[in-house]
N, C-alpha and C. Protein backbone atom coordinates (compact mmCIF):
# COMPACT_ATOMS: atom_id res chain seq x y z
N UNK A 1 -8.89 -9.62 -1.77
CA UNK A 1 -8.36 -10.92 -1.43
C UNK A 1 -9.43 -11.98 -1.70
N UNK A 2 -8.88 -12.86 -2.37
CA UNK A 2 -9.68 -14.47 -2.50
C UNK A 2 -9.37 -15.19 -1.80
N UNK A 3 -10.32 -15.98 -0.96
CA UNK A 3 -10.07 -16.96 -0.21
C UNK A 3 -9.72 -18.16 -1.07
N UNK A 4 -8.72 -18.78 -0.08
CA UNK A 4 -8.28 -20.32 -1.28
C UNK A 4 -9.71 -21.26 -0.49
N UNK A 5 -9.72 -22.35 -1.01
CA UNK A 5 -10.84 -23.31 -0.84
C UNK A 5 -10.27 -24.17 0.52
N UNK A 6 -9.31 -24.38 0.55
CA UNK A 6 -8.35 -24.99 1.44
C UNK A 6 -8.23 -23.98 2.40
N UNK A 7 -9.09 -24.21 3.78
CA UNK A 7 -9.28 -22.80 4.88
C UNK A 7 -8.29 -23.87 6.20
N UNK A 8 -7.45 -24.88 6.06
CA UNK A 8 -6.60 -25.15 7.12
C UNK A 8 -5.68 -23.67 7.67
N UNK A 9 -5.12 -24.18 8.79
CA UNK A 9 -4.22 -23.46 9.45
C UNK A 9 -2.63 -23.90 8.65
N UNK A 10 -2.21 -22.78 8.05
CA UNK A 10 -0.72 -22.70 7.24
C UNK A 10 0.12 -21.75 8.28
N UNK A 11 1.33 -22.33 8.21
CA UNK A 11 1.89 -21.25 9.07
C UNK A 11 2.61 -20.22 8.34
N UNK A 12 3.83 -19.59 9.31
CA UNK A 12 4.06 -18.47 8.32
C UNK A 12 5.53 -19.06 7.43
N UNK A 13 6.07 -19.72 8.06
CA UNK A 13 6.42 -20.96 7.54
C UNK A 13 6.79 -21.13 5.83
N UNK A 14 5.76 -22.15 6.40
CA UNK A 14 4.98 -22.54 4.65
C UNK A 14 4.49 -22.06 4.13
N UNK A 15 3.66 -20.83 3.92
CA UNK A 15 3.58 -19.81 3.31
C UNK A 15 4.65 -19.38 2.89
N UNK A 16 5.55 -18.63 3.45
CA UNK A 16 6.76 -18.08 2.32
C UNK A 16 7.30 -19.35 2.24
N UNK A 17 7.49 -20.56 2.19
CA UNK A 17 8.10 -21.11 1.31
C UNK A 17 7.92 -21.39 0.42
N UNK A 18 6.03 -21.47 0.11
CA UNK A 18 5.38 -21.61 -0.79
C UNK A 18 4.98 -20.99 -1.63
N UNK A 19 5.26 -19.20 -1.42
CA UNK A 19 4.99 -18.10 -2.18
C UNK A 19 6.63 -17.98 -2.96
N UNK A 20 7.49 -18.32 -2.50
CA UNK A 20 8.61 -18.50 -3.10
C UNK A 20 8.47 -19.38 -4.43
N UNK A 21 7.90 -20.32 -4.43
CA UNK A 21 7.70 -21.21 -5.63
C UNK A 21 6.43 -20.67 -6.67
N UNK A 22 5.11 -19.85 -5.87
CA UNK A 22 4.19 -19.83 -6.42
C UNK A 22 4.06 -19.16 -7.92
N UNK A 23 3.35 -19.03 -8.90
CA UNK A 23 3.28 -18.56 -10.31
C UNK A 23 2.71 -17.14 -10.02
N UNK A 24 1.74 -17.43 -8.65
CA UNK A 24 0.64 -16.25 -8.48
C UNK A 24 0.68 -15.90 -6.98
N UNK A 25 0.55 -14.61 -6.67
CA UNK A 25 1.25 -13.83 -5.59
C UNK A 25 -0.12 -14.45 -4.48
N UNK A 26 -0.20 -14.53 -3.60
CA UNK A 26 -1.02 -14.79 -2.29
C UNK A 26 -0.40 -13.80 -0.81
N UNK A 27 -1.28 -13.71 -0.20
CA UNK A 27 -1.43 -12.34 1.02
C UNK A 27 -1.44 -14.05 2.23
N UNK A 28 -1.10 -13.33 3.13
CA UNK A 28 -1.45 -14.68 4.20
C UNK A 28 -2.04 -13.42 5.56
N UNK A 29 -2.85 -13.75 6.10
CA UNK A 29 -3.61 -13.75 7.02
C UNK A 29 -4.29 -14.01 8.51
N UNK A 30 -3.35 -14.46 9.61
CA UNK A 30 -3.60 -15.44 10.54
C UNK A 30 -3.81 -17.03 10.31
N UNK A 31 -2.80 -17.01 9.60
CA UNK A 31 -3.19 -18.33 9.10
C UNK A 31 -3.75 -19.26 8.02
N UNK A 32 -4.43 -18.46 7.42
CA UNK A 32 -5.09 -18.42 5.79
C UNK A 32 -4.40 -17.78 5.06
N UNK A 33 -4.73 -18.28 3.85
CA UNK A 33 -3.84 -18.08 2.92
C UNK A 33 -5.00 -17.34 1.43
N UNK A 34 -5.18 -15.96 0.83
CA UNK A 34 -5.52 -15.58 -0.14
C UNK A 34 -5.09 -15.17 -1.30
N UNK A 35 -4.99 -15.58 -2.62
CA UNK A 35 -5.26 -14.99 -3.67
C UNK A 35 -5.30 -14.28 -4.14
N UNK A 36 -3.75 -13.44 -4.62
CA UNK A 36 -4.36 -11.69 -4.66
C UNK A 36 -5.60 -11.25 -5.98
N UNK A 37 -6.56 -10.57 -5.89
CA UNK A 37 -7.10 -10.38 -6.79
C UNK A 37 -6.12 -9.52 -8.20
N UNK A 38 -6.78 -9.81 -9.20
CA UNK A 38 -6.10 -9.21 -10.26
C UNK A 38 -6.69 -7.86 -10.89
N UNK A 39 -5.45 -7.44 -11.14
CA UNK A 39 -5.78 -5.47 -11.27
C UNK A 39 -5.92 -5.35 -12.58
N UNK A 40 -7.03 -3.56 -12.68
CA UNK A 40 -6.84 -3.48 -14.36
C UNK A 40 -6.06 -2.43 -14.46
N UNK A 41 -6.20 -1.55 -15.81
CA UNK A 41 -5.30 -0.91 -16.47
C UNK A 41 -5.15 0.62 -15.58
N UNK A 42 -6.36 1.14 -15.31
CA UNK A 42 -6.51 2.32 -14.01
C UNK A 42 -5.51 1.62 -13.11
N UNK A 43 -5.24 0.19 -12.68
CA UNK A 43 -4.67 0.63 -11.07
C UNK A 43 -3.13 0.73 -11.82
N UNK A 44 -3.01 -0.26 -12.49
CA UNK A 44 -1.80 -0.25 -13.02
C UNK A 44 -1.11 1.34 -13.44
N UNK A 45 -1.64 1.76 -14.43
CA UNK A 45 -1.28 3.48 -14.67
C UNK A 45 -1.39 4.07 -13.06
N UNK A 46 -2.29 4.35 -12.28
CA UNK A 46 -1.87 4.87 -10.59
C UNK A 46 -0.36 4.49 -10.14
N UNK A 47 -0.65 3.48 -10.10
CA UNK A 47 0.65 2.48 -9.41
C UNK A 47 1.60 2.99 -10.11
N UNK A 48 1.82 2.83 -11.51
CA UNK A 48 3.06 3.67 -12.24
C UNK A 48 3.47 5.11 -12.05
N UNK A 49 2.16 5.89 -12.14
CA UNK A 49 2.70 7.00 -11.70
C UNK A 49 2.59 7.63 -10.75
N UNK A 50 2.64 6.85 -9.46
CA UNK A 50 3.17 7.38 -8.27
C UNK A 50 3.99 6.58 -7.60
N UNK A 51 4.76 5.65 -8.31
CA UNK A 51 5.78 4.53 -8.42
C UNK A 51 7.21 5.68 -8.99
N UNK A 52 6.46 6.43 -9.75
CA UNK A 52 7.40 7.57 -10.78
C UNK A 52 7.99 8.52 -9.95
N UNK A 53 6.79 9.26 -9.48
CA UNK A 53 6.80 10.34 -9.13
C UNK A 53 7.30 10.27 -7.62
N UNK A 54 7.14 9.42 -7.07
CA UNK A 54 7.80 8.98 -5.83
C UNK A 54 9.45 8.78 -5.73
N UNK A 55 9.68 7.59 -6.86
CA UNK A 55 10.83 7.43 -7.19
C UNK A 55 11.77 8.43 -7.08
N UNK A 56 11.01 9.29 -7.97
CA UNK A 56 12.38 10.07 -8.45
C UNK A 56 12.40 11.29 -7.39
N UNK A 57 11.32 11.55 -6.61
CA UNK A 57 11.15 12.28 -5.38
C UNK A 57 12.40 11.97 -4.50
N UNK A 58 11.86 10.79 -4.20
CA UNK A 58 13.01 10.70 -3.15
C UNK A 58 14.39 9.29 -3.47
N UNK A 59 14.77 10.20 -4.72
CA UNK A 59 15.81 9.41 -5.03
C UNK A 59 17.24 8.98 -4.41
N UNK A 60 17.32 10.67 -4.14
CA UNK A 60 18.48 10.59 -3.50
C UNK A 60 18.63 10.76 -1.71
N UNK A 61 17.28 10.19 -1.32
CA UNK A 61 17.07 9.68 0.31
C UNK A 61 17.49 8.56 0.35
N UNK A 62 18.08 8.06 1.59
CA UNK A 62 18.49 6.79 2.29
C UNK A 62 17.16 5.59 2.68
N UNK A 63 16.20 5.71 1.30
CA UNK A 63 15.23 5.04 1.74
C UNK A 63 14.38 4.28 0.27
N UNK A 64 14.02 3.13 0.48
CA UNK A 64 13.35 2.08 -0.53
C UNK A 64 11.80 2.43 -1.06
N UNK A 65 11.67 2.98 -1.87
CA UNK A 65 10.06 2.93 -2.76
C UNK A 65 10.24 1.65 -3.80
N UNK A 66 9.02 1.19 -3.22
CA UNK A 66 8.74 -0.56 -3.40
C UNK A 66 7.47 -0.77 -4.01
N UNK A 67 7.18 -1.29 -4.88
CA UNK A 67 6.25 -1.67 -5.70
C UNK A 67 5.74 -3.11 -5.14
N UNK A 68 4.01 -3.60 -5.74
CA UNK A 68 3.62 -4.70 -5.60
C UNK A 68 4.48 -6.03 -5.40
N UNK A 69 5.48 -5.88 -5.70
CA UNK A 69 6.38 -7.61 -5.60
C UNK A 69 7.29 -7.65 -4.57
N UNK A 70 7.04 -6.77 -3.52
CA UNK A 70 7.57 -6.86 -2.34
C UNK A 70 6.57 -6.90 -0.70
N UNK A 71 6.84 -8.06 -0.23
CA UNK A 71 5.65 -7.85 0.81
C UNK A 71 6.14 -7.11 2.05
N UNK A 72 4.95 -6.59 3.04
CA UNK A 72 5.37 -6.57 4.48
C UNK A 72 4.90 -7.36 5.29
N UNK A 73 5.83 -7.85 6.11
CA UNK A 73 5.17 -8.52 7.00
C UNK A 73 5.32 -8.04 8.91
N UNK A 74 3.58 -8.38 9.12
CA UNK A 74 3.36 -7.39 10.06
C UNK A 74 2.84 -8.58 11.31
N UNK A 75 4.28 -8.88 12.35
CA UNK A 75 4.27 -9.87 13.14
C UNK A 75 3.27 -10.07 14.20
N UNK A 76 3.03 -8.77 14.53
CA UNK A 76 2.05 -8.94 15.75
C UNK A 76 0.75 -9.40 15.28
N UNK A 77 0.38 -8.49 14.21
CA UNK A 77 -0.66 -9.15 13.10
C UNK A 77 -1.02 -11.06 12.64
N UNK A 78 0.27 -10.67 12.63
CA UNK A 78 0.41 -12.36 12.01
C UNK A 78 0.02 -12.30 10.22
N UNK A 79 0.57 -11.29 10.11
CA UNK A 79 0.20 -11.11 8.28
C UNK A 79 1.04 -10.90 7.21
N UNK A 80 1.16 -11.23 6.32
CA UNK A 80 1.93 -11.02 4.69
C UNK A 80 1.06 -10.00 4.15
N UNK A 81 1.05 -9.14 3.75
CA UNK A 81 0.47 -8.20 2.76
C UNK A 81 1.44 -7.27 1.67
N UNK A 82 0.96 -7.76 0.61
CA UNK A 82 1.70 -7.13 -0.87
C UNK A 82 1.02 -5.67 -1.18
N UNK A 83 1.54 -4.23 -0.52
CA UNK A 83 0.63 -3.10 -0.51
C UNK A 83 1.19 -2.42 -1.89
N UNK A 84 0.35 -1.51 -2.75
CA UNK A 84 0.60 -1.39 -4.13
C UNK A 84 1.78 -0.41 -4.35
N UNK A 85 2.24 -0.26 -3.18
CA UNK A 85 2.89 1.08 -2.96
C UNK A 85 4.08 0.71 -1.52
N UNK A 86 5.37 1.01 -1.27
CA UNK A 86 5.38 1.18 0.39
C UNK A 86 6.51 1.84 0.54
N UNK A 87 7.36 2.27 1.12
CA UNK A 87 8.34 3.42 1.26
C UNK A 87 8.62 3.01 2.79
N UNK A 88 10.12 2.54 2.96
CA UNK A 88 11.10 2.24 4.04
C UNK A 88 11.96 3.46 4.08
N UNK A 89 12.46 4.32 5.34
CA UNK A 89 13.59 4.28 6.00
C UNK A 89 14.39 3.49 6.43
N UNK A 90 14.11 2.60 6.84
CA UNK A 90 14.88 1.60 7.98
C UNK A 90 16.21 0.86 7.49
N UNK A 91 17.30 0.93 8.59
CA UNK A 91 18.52 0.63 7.87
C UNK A 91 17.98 -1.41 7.74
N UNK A 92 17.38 -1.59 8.60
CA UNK A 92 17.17 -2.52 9.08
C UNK A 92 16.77 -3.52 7.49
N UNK A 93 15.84 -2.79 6.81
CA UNK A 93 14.69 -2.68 5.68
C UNK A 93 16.27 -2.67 4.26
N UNK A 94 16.41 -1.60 4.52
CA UNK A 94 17.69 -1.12 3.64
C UNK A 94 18.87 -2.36 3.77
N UNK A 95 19.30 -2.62 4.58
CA UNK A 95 20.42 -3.43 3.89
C UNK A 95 19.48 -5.11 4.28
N UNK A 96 18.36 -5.50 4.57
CA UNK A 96 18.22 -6.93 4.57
C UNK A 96 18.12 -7.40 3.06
N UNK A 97 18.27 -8.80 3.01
CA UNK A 97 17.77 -9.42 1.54
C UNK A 97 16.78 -10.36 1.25
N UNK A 98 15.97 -10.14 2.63
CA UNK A 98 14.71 -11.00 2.84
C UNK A 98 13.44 -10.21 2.13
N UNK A 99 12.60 -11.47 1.66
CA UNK A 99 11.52 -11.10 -0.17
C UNK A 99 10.67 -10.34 0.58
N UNK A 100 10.60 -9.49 1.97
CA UNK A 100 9.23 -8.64 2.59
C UNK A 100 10.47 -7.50 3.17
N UNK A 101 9.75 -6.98 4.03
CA UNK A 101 10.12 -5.51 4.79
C UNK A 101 9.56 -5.29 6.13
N UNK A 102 9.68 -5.34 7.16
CA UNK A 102 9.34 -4.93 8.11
C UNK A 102 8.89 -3.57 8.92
N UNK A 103 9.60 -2.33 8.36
CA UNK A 103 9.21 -0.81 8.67
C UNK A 103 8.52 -0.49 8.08
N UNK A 104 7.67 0.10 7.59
CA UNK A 104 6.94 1.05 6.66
C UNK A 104 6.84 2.21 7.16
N UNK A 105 7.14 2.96 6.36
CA UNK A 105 6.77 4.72 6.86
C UNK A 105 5.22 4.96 6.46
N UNK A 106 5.13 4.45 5.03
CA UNK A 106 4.18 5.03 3.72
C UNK A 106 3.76 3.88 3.15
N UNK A 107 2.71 3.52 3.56
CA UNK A 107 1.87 2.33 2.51
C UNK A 107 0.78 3.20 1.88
N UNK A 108 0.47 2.89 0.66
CA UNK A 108 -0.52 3.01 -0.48
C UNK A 108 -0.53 2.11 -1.35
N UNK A 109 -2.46 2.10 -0.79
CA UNK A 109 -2.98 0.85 -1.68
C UNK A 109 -4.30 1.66 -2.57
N UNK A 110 -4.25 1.27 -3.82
CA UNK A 110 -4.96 1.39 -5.06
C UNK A 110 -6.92 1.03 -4.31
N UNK A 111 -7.48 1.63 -4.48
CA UNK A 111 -8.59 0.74 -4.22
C UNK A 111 -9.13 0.02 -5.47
N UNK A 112 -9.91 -0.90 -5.21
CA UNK A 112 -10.97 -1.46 -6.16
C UNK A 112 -12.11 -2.06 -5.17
N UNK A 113 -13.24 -1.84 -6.35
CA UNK A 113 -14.11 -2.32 -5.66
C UNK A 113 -14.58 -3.79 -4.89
N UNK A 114 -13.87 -4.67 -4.87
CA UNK A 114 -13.27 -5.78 -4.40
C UNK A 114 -12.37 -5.73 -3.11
N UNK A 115 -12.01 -5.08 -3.35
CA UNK A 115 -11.12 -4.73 -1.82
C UNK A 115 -11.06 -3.09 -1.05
N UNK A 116 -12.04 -2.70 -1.89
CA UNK A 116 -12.19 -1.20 -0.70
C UNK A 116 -12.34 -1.35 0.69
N UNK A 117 -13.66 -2.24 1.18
CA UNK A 117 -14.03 -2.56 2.40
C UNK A 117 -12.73 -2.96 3.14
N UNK A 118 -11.84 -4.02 2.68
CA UNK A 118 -11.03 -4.93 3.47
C UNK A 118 -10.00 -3.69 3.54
N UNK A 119 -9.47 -3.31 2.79
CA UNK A 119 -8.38 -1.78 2.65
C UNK A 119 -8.63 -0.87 3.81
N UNK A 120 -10.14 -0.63 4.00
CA UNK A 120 -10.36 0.45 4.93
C UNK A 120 -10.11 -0.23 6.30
N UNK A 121 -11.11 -1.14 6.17
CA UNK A 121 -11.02 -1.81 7.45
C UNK A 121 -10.04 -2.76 8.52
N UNK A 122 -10.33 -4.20 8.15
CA UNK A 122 -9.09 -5.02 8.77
C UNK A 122 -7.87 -5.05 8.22
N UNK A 123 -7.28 -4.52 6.71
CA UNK A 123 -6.02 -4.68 6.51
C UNK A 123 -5.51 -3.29 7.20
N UNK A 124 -6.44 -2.37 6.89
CA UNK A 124 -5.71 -1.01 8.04
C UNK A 124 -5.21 -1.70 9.06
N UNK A 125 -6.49 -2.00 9.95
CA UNK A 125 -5.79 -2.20 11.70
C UNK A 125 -4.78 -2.93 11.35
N UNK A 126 -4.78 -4.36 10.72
CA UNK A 126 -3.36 -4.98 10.18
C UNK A 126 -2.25 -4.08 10.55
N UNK A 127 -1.83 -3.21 9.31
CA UNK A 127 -1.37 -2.56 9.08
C UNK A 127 -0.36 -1.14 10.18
N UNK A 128 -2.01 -1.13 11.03
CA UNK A 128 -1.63 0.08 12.30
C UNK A 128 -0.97 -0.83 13.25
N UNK A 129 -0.42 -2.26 13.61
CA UNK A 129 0.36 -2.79 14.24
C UNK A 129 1.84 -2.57 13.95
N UNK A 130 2.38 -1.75 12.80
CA UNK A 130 3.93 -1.76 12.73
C UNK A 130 3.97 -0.27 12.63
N UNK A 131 4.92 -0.20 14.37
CA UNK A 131 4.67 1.12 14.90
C UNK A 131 5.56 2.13 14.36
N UNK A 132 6.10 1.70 13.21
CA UNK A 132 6.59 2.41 12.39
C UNK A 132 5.86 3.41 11.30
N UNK A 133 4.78 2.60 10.73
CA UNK A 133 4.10 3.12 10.19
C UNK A 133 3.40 4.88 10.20
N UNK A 134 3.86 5.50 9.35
CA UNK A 134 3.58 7.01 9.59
C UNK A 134 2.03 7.56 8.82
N UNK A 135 2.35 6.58 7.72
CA UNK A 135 1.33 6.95 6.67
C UNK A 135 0.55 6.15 6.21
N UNK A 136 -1.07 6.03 6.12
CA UNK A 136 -1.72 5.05 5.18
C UNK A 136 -2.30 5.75 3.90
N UNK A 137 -2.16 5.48 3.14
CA UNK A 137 -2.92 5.95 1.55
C UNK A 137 -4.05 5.14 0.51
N UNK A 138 -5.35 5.63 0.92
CA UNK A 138 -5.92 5.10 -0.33
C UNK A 138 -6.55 5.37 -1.39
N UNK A 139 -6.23 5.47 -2.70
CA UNK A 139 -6.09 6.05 -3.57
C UNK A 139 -7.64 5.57 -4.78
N UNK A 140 -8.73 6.12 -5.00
CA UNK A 140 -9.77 5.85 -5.31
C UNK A 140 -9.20 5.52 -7.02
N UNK A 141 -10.02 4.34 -7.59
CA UNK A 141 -9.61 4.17 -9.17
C UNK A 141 -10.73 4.90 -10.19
N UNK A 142 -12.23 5.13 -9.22
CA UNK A 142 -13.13 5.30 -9.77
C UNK A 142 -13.31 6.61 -10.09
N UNK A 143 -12.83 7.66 -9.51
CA UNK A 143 -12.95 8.79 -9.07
C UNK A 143 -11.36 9.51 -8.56
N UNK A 144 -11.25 10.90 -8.71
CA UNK A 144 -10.23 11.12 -8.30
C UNK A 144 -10.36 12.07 -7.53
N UNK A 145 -9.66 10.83 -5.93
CA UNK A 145 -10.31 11.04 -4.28
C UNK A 145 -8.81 10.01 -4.18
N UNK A 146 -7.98 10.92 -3.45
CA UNK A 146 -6.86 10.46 -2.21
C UNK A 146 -7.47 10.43 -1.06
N UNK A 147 -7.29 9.57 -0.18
CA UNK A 147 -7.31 9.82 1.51
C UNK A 147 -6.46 9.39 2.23
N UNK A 148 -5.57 10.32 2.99
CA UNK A 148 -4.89 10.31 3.73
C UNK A 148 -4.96 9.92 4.76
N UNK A 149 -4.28 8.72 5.83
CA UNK A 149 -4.63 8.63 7.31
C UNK A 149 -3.35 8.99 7.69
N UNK A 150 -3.01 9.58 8.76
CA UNK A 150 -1.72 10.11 9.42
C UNK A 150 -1.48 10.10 10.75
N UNK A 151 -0.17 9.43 11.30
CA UNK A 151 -0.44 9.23 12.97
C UNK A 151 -0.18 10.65 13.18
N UNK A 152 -0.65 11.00 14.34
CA UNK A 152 0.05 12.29 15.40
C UNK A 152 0.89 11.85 16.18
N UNK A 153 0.92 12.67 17.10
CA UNK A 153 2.08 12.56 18.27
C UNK A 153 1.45 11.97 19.12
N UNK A 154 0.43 12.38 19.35
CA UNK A 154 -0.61 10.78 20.49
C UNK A 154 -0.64 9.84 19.77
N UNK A 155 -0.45 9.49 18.59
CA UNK A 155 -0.66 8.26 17.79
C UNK A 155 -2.17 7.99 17.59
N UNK A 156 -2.90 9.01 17.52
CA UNK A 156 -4.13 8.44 16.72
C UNK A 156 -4.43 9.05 15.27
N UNK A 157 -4.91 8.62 13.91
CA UNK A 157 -4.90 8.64 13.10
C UNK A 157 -5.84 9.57 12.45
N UNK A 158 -5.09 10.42 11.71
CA UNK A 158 -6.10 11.59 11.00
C UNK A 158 -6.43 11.33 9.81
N UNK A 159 -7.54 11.52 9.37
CA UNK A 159 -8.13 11.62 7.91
C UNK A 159 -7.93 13.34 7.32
N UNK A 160 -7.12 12.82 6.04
CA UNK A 160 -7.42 13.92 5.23
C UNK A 160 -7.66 13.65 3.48
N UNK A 161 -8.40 13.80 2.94
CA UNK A 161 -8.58 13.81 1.92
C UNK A 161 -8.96 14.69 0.61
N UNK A 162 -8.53 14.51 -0.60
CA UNK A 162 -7.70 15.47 -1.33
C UNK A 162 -8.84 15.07 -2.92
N UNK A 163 -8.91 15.99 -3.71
CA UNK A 163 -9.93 15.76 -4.73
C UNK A 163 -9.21 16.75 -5.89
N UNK A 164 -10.33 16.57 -6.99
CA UNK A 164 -9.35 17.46 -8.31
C UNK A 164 -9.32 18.73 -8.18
N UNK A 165 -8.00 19.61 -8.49
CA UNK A 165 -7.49 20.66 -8.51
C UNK A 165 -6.94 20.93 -6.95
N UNK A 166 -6.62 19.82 -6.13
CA UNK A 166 -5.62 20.38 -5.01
C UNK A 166 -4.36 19.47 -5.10
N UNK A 167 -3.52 20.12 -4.72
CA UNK A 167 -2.10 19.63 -4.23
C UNK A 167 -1.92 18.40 -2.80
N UNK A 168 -1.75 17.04 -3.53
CA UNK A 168 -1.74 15.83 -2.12
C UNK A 168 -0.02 16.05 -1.68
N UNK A 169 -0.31 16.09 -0.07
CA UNK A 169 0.53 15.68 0.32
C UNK A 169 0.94 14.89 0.96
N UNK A 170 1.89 13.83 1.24
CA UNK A 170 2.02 12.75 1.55
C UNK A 170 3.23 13.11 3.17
N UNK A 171 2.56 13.61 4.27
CA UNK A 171 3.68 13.78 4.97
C UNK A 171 4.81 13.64 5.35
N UNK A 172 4.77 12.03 5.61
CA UNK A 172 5.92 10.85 5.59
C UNK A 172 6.93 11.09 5.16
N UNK A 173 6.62 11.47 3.99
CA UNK A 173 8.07 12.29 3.08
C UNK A 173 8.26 13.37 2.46
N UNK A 174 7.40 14.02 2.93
CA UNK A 174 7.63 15.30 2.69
C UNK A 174 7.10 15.54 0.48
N UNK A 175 6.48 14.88 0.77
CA UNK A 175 6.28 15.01 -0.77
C UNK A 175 4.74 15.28 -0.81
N UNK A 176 4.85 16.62 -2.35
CA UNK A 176 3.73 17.62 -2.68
C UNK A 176 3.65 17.33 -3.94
N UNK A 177 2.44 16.98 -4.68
CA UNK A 177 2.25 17.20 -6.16
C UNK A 177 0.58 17.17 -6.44
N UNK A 178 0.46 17.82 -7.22
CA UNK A 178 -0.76 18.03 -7.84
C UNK A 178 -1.35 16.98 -8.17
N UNK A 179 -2.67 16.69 -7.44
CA UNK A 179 -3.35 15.08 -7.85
C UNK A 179 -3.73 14.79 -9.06
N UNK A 180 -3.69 15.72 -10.24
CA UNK A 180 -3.72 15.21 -11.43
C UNK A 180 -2.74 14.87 -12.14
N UNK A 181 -1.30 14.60 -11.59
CA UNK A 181 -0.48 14.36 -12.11
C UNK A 181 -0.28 12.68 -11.42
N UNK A 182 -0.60 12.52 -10.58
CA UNK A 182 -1.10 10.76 -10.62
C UNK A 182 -2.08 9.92 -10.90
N UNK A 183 -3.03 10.73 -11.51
CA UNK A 183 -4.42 10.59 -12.28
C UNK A 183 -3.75 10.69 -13.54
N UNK A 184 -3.15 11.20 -13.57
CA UNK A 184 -2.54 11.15 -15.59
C UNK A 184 -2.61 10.15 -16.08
N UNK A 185 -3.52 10.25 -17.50
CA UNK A 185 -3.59 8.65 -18.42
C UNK A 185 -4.74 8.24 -18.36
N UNK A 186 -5.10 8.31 -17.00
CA UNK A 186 -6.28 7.02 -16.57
C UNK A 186 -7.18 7.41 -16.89
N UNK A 187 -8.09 6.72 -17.75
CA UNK A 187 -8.99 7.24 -18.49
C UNK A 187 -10.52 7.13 -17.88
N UNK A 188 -10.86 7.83 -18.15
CA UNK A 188 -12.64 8.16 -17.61
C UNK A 188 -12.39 8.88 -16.12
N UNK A 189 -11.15 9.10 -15.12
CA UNK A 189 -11.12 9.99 -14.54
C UNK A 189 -11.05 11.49 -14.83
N UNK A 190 -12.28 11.93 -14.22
CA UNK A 190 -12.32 14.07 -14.34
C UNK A 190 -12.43 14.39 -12.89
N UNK A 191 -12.21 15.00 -12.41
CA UNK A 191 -11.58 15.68 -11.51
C UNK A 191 -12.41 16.36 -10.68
N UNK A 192 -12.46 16.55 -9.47
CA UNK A 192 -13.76 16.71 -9.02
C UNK A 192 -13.14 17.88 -7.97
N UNK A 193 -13.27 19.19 -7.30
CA UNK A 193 -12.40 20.13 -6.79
C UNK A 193 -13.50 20.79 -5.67
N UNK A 194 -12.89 20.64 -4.75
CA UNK A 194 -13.62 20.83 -3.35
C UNK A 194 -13.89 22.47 -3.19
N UNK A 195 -15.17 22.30 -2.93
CA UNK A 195 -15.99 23.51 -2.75
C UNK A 195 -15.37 24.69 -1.13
């Protein structure tokens, strides 16, 4: 995220009315308003193929796999966030026609080195406010390294993470595939396989 130069208080408001008109996508924040940074060809190929492989996973479920041009917005938070990845159940989610989503089961976000820190950190907690949320995913561009966070039944969040030559699974939905098949393409990733 880029900060705009203009650090007033926007509400949430004017923000989507203003992201409605905008050329270029912006995240809002408590009130601030950022800039999404711009992706290269690694996140893009990720994003596609687990945009794919998701898709067609759970095609014939009663539920939305959503790409970058759809936001969530996470009220208690007070936030807009465009995650590279997000996956609804919710009938709620399912039949609205408003430009965000409110449930998330499954967010996954791409890292870069620009936004690793903020990914791990405050957009998580963000994020761990919509108690829907089952799954967080962040998906390394540099290296090929998934990490999994997952609520339990107490609701506190597990780390698991996945490297070359194992099978990721994404609980949330019940979906299994070999992590080099969402590494496919991306070039200068080799595979790294846990000892």
């Amino acid at each position: 995220m880029v900060a705009n130069q203009n650090q007033f208080y926007v509400s949430p408001e004017d923000y989507l009315a203003g992201e409605r008109q905008s050329p270029i996508k912006h995240e809002y924040r408590q009130g601030k308003i950022y800039a999404r940074v711009g992706v290269n060809k690694s996140h893009v190929i990720i994003a596609s193929n687990l945009g794919a492989l998701l898709g067609n996973y759970l095609l014939d479920n009663d539920c939305l796999v959503l790409n970058s041009d759809i936001k969530i917005r996470l009220e208690e938070a007070n936030c807009y966030y465009y995650p590279d990845l997000v996956v609804t159940y919710d009938e709620r989610d399912l039949s609205s026609n408003e430009d965000f989503i409110l449930y998330p089961s499954l967010i996954i976000e791409i890292l870069s080195p620009s936004t690793a820190n903020f990914d791990r950190g405050d957009k998580f907690a963000d994020y761990q406010t919509a108690t829907s949320l089952q799954e967080y995913v962040l998906v390394s561009q540099s290296e090929m390294s998934i990490e999994c966070f997952r609520k339990n039944e107490q609701g506190i969040w597990i780390s698991q993470t996945y490297s070359g030559g194992e099978k990721v699974n994404f609980a949330s939905v019940d979906f299994n595939c070999q992590i080099e098949l969402i590494y496919r393409k991306v070039p200068g990733i080799k595979g790294r396989s846990k000892k």
